[in-house]
C-alpha atoms as a PDB file:
ATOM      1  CA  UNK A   1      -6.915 -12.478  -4.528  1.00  0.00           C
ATOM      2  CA  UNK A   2      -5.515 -12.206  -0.972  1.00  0.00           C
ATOM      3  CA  UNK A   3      -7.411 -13.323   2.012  1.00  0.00           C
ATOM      4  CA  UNK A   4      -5.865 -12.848   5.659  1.00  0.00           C
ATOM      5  CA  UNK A   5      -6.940 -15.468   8.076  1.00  0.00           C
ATOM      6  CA  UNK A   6      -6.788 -15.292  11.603  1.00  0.00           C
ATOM      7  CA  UNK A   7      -3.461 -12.745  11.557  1.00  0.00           C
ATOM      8  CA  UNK A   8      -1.712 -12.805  14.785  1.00  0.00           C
ATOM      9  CA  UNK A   9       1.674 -10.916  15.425  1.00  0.00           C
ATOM     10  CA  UNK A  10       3.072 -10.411  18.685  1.00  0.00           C
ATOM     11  CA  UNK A  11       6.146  -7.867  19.725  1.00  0.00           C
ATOM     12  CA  UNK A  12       7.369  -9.892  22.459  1.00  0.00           C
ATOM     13  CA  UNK A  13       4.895 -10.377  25.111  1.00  0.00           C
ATOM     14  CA  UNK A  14       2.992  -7.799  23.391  1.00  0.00           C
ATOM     15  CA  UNK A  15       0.471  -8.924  21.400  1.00  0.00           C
ATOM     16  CA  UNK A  16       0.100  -6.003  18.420  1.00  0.00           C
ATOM     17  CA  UNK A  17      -2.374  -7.877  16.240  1.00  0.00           C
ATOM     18  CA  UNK A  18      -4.908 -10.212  17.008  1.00  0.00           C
ATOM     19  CA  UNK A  19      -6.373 -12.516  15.062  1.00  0.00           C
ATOM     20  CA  UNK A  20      -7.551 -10.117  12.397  1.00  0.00           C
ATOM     21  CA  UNK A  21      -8.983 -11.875   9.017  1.00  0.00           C
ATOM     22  CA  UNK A  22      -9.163  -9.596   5.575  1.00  0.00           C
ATOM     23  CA  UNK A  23     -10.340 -10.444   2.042  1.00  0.00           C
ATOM     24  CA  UNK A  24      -8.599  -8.440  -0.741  1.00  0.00           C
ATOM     25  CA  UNK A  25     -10.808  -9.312  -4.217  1.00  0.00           C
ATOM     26  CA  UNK A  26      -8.491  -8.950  -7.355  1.00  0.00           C
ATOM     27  CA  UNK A  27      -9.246  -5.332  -9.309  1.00  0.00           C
ATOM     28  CA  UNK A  28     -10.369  -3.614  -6.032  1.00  0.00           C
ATOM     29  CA  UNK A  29      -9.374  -0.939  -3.704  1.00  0.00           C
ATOM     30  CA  UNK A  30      -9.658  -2.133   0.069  1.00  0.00           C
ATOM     31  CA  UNK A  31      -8.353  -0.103   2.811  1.00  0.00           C
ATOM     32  CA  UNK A  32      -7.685  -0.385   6.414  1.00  0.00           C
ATOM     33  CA  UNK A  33      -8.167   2.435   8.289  1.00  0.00           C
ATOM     34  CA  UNK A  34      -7.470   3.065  12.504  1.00  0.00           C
ATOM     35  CA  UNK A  35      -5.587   5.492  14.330  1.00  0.00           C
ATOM     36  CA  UNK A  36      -1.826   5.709  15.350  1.00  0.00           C
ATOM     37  CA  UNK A  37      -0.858   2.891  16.442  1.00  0.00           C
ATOM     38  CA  UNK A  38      -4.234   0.742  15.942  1.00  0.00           C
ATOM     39  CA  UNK A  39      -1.368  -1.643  13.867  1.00  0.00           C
ATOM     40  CA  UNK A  40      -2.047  -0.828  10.224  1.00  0.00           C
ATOM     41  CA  UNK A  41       1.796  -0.833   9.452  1.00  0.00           C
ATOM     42  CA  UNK A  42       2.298  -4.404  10.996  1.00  0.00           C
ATOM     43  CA  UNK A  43      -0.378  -5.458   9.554  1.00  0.00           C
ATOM     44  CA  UNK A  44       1.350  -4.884   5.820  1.00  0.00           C
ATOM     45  CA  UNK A  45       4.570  -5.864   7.305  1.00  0.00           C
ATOM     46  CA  UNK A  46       3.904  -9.533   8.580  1.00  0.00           C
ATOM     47  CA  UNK A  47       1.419  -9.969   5.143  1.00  0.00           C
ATOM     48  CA  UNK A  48       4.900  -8.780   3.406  1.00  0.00           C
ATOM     49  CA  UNK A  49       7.016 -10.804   5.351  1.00  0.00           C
ATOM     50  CA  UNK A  50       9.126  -8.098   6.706  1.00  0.00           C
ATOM     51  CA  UNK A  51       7.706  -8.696  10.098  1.00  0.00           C
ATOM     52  CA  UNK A  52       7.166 -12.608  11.072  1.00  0.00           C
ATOM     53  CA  UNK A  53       3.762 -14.125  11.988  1.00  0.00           C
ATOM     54  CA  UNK A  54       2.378 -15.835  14.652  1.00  0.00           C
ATOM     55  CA  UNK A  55       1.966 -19.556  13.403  1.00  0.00           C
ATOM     56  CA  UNK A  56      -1.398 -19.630  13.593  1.00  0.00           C
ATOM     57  CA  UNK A  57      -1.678 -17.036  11.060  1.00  0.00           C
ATOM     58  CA  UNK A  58      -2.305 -17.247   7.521  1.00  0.00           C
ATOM     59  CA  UNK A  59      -1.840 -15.459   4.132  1.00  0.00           C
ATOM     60  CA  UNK A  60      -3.313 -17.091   1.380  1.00  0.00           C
ATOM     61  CA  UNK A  61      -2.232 -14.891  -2.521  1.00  0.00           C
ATOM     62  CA  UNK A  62      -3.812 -16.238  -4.979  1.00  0.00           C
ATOM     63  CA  UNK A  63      -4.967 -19.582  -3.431  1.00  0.00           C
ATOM     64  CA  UNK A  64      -0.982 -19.915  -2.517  1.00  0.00           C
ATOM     65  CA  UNK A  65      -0.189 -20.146   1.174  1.00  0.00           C
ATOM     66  CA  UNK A  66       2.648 -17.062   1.371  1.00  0.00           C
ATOM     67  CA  UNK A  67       2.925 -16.681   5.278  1.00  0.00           C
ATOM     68  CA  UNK A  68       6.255 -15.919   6.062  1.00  0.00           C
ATOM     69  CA  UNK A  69       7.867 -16.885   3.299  1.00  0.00           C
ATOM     70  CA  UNK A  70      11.015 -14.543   2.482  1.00  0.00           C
ATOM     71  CA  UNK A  71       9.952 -10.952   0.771  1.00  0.00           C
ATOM     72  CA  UNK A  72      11.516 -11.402  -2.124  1.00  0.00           C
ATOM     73  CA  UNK A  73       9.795 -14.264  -2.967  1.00  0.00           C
ATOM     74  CA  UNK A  74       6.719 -12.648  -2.080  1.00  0.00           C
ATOM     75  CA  UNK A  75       7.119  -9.673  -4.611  1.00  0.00           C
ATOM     76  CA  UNK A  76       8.325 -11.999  -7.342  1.00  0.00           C
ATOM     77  CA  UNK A  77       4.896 -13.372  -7.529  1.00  0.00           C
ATOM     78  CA  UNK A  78       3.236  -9.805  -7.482  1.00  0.00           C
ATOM     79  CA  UNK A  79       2.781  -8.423  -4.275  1.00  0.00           C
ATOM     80  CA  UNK A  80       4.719  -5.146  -3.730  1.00  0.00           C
ATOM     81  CA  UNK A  81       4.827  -2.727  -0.856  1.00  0.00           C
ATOM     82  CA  UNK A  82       5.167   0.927  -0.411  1.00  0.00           C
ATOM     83  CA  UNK A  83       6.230   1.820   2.773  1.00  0.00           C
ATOM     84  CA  UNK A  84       4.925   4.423   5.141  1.00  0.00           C
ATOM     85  CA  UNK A  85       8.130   7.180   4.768  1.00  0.00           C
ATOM     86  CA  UNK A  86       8.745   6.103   1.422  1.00  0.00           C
ATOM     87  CA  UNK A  87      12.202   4.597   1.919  1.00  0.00           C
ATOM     88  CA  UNK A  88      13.460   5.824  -1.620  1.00  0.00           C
ATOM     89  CA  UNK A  89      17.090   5.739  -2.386  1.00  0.00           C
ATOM     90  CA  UNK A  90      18.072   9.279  -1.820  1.00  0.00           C
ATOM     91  CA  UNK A  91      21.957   9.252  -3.023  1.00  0.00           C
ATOM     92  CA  UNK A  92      19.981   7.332  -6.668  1.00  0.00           C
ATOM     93  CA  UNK A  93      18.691   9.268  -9.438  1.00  0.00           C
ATOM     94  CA  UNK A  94      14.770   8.741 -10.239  1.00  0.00           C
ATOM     95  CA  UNK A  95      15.969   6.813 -13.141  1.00  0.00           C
ATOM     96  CA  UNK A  96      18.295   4.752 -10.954  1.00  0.00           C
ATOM     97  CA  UNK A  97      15.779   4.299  -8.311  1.00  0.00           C
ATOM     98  CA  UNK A  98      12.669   3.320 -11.086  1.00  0.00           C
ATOM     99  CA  UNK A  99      15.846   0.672 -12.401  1.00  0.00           C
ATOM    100  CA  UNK A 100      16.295  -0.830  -8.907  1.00  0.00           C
ATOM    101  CA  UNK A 101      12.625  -1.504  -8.851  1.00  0.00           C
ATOM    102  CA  UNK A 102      12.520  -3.664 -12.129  1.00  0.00           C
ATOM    103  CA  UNK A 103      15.620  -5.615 -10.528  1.00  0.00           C
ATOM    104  CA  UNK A 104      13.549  -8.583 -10.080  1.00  0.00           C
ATOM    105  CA  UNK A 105      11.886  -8.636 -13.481  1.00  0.00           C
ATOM    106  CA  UNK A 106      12.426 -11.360 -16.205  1.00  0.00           C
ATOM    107  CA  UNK A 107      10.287  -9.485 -18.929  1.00  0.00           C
ATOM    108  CA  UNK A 108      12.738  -6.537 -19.592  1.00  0.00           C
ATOM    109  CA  UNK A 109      11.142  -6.136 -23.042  1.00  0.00           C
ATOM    110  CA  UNK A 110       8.140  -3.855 -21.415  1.00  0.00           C
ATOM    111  CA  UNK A 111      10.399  -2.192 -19.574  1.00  0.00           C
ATOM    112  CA  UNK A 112       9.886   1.303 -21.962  1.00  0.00           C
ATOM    113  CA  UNK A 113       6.234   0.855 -22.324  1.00  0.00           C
ATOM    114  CA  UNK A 114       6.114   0.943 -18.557  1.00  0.00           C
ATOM    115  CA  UNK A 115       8.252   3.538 -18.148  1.00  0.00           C
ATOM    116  CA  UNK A 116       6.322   5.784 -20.671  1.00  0.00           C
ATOM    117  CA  UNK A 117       3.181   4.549 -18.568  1.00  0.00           C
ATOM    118  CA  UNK A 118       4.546   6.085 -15.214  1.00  0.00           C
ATOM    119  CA  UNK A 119       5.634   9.183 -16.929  1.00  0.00           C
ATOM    120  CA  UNK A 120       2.126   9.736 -18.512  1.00  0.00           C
ATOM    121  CA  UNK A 121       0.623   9.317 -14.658  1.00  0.00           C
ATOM    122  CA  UNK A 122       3.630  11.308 -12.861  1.00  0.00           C
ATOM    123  CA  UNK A 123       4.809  13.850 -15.413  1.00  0.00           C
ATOM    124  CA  UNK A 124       6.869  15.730 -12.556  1.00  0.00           C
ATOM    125  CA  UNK A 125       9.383  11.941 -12.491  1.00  0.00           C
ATOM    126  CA  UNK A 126      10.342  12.451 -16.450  1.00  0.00           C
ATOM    127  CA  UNK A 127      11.113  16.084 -15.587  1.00  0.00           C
ATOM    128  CA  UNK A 128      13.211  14.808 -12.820  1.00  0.00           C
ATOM    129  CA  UNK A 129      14.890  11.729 -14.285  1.00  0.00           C
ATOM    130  CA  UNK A 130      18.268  12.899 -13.707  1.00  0.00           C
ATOM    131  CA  UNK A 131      17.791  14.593  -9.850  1.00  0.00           C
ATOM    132  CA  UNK A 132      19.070  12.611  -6.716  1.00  0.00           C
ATOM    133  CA  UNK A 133      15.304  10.989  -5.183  1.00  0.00           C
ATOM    134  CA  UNK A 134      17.012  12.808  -1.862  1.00  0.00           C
ATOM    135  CA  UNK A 135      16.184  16.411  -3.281  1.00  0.00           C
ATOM    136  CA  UNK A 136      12.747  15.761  -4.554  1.00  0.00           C
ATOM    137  CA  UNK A 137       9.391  17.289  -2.343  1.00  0.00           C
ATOM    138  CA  UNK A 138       7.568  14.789  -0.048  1.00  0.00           C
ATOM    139  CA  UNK A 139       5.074  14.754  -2.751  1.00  0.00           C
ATOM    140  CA  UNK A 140       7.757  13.624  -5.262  1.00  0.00           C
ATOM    141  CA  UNK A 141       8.701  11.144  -3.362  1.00  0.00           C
ATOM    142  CA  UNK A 142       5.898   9.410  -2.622  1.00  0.00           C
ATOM    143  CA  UNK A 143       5.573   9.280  -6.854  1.00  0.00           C
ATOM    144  CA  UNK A 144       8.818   7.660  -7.252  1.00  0.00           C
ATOM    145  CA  UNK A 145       8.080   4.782  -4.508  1.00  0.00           C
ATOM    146  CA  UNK A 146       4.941   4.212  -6.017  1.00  0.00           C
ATOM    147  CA  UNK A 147       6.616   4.144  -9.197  1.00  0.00           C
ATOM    148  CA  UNK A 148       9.485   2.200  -7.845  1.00  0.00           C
ATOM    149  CA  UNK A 149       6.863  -0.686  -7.023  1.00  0.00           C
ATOM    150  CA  UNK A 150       5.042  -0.181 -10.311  1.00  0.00           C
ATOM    151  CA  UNK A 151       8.247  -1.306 -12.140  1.00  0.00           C
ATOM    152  CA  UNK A 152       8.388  -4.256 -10.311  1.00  0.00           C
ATOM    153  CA  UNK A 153       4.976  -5.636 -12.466  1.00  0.00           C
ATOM    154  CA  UNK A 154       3.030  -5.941  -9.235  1.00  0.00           C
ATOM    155  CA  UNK A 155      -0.826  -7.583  -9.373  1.00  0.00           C
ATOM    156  CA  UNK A 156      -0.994  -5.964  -6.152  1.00  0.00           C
ATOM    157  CA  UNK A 157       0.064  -3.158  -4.064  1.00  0.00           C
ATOM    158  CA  UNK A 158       0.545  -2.400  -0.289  1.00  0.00           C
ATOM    159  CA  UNK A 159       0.200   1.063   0.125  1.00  0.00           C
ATOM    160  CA  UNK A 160       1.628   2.373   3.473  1.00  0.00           C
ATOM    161  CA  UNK A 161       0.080   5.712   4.406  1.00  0.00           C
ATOM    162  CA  UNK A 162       0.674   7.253   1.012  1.00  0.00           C
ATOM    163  CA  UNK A 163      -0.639  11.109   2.091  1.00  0.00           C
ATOM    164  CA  UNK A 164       1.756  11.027   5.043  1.00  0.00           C
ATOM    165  CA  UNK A 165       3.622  14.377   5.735  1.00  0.00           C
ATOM    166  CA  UNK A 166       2.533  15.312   2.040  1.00  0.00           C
ATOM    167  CA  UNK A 167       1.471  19.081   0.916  1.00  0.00           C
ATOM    168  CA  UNK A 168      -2.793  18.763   0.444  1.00  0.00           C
ATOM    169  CA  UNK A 169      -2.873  19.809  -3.182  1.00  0.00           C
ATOM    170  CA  UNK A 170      -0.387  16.733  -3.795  1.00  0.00           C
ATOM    171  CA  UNK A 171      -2.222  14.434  -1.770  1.00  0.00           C
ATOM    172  CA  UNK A 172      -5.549  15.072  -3.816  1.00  0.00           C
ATOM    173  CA  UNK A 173      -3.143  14.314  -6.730  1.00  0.00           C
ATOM    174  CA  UNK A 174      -1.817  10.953  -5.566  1.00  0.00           C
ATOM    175  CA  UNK A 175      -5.308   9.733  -4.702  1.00  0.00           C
ATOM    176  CA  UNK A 176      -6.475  10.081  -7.746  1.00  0.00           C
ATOM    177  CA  UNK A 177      -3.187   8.254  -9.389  1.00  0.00           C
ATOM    178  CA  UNK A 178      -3.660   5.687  -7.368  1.00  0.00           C
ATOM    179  CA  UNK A 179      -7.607   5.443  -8.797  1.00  0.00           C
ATOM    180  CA  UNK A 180      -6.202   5.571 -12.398  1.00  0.00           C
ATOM    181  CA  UNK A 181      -3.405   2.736 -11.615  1.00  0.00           C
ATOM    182  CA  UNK A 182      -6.135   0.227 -10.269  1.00  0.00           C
ATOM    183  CA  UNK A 183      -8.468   0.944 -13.326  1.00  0.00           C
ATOM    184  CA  UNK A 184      -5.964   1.370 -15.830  1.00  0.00           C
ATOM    185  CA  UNK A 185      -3.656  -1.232 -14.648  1.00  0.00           C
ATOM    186  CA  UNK A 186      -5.816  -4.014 -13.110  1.00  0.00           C
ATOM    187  CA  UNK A 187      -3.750  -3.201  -9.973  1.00  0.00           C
ATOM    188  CA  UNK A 188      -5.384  -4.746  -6.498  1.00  0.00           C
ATOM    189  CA  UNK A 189      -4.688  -2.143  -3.575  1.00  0.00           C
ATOM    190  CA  UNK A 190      -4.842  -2.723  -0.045  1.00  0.00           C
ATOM    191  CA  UNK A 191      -4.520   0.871   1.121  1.00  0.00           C
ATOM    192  CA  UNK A 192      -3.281   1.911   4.938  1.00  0.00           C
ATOM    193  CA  UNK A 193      -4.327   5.280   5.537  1.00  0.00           C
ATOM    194  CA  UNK A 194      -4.800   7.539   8.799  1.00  0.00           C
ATOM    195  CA  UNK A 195      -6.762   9.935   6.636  1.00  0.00           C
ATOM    196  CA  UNK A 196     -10.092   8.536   6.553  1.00  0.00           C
ATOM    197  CA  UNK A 197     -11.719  10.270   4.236  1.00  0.00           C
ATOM    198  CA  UNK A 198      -9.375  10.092   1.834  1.00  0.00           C
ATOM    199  CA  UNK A 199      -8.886   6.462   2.387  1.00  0.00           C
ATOM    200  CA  UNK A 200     -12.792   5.813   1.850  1.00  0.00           C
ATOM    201  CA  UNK A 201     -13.674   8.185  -0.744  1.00  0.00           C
ATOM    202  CA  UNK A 202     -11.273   5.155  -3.028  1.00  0.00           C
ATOM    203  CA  UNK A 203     -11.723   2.343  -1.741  1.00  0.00           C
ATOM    204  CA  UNK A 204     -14.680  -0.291  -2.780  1.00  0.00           C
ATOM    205  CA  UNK A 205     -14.144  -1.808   0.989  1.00  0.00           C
ATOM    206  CA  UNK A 206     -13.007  -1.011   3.974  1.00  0.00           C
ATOM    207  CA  UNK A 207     -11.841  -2.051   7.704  1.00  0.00           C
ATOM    208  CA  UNK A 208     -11.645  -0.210  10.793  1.00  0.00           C
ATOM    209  CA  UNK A 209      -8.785  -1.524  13.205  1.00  0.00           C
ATOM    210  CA  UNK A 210      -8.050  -0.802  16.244  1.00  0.00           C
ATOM    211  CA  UNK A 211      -5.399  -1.823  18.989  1.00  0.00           C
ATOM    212  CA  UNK A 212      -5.023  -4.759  16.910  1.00  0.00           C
ATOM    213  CA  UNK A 213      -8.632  -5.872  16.288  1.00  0.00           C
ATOM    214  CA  UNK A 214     -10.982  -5.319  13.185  1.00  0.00           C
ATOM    215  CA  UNK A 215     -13.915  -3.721  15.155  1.00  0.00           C
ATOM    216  CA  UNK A 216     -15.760  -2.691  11.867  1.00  0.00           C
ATOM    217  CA  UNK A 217     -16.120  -3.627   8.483  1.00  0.00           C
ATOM    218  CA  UNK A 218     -18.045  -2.739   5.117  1.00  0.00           C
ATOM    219  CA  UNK A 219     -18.515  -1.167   1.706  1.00  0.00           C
ATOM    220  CA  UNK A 220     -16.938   1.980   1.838  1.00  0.00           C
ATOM    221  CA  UNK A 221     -19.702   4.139   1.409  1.00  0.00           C
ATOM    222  CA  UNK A 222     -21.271   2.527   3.718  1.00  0.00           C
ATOM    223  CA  UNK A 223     -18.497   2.999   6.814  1.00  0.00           C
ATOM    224  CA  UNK A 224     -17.983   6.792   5.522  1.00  0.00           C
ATOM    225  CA  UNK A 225     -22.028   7.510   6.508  1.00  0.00           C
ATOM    226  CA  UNK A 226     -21.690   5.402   9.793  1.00  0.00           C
ATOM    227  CA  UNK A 227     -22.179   7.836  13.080  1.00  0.00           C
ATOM    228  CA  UNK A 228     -19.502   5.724  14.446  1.00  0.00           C
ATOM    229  CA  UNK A 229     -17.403   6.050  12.438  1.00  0.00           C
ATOM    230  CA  UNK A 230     -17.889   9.740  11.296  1.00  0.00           C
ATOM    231  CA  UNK A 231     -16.978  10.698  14.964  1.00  0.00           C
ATOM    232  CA  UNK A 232     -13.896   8.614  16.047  1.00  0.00           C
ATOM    233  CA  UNK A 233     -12.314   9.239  12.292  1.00  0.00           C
ATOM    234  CA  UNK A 234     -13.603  11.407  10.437  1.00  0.00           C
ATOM    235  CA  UNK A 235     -13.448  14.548  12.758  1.00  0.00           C
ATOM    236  CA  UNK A 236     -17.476  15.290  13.201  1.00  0.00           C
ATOM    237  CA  UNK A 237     -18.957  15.290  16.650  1.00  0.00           C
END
């Protein structure tokens, strides 16, 4: 569904990501894992379009060449980001911010079924519906961007650190909502995630990055048993 060829984004004369290739099938859960600053973030970024690539990259959705074209074009044919800090509108209501989500959508006639759909998942957002997004938890949050994109009809979603700054008993809770979207919804993830663990007890495949280079790849199963791997990210010595 999306393959990343030769990805090359450069900060100036710093070069932040480099040359960095990733295949995302359609119906599976891929994630890229690294530590801070290993470039996870700008790796969403340029394939969203918020950041610009090098032109030497590529970004090929659905057999489409989408490099750098603008983001809005980008999520009207299905690819939708959640970004690392969530980036919710805090003065909106839930309802107001789930709205602004579906702003791009021609089909308004699903609009309740997938409402009803994100209520079912995230039963804390109907209780909600009225509140300011500003005055929900972290945890909350984090449900109402993912929601936010959700209502946008995506085929696939960027998922930008989702368990960041987020209590542990929500995190577990997320995780597995964002299991249930990809096998309820058909929903391709590419997943960004510090928390290894987390990141490959989900995901079908997975990538290790770091300073800007993929210096492992794999199965996820595979990369959670790997010594390497184990001690660098998971926390064992």
């Amino acid at each position: 569904m999306l393959k990343v060829e030769n990805l090359v984004v450069n900060y100036g004369a710093i070069n932040a990501i480099r040359g960095i290739s990733i295949n995302v099938p359609s119906k599976s859960i891929v994630t890229l894992i690294g530590a801070n600053g290993a470039g996870k973030t700008t790796t969403l970024r340029a394939i969203s379009s918020i950041i610009k690539a090098a032109e030497q990259s590529k970004v090929i959705y659905e057999d489409k060449n989408i490099t750098n074209l603008p983001p809005h074009k980008i999520v009207e044919m299905g690819v939708c980001q959640v970004p690392e800090g969530r980036l919710i509108f805090a003065n909106l209501t839930v309802k107001e911010n789930l709205d602004m989500g579906a702003y791009l959508r021609k089909d308004k006639e699903n609009f309740k079924k997938d409402l009803d759909f994100i209520f079912n998942i995230f039963p804390r957002l109907k209780e909600r519906i009225k509140q300011p997004g500003g005055t929900l938890s972290g945890g909350e949050q984090q449900m109402l961007a993912i929601s936010r994109a959700l209502m946008s009809k995506p085929k696939m979603l960027l998922l930008d650190e989702p368990s960041l700054g987020i209590a542990p008993i929500l995190v577990k809770t997320i995780f597995e909502k964002i299991v249930e979207i990809n096998k309820s919804l058909g929903v391709t993830i590419l997943l960004v995630e510090q928390n290894a663990n987390l990141a490959l007890s989900v995901a079908d495949y997975a990538y290790v990055l770091e300073t800007g280079s993929i210096i492992l790849e794999g199965p996820a199963n595979d990369l959670a048993s790997n010594p390497e791997v184990r001690k660098a990210y998971l926390g064992e010595s």
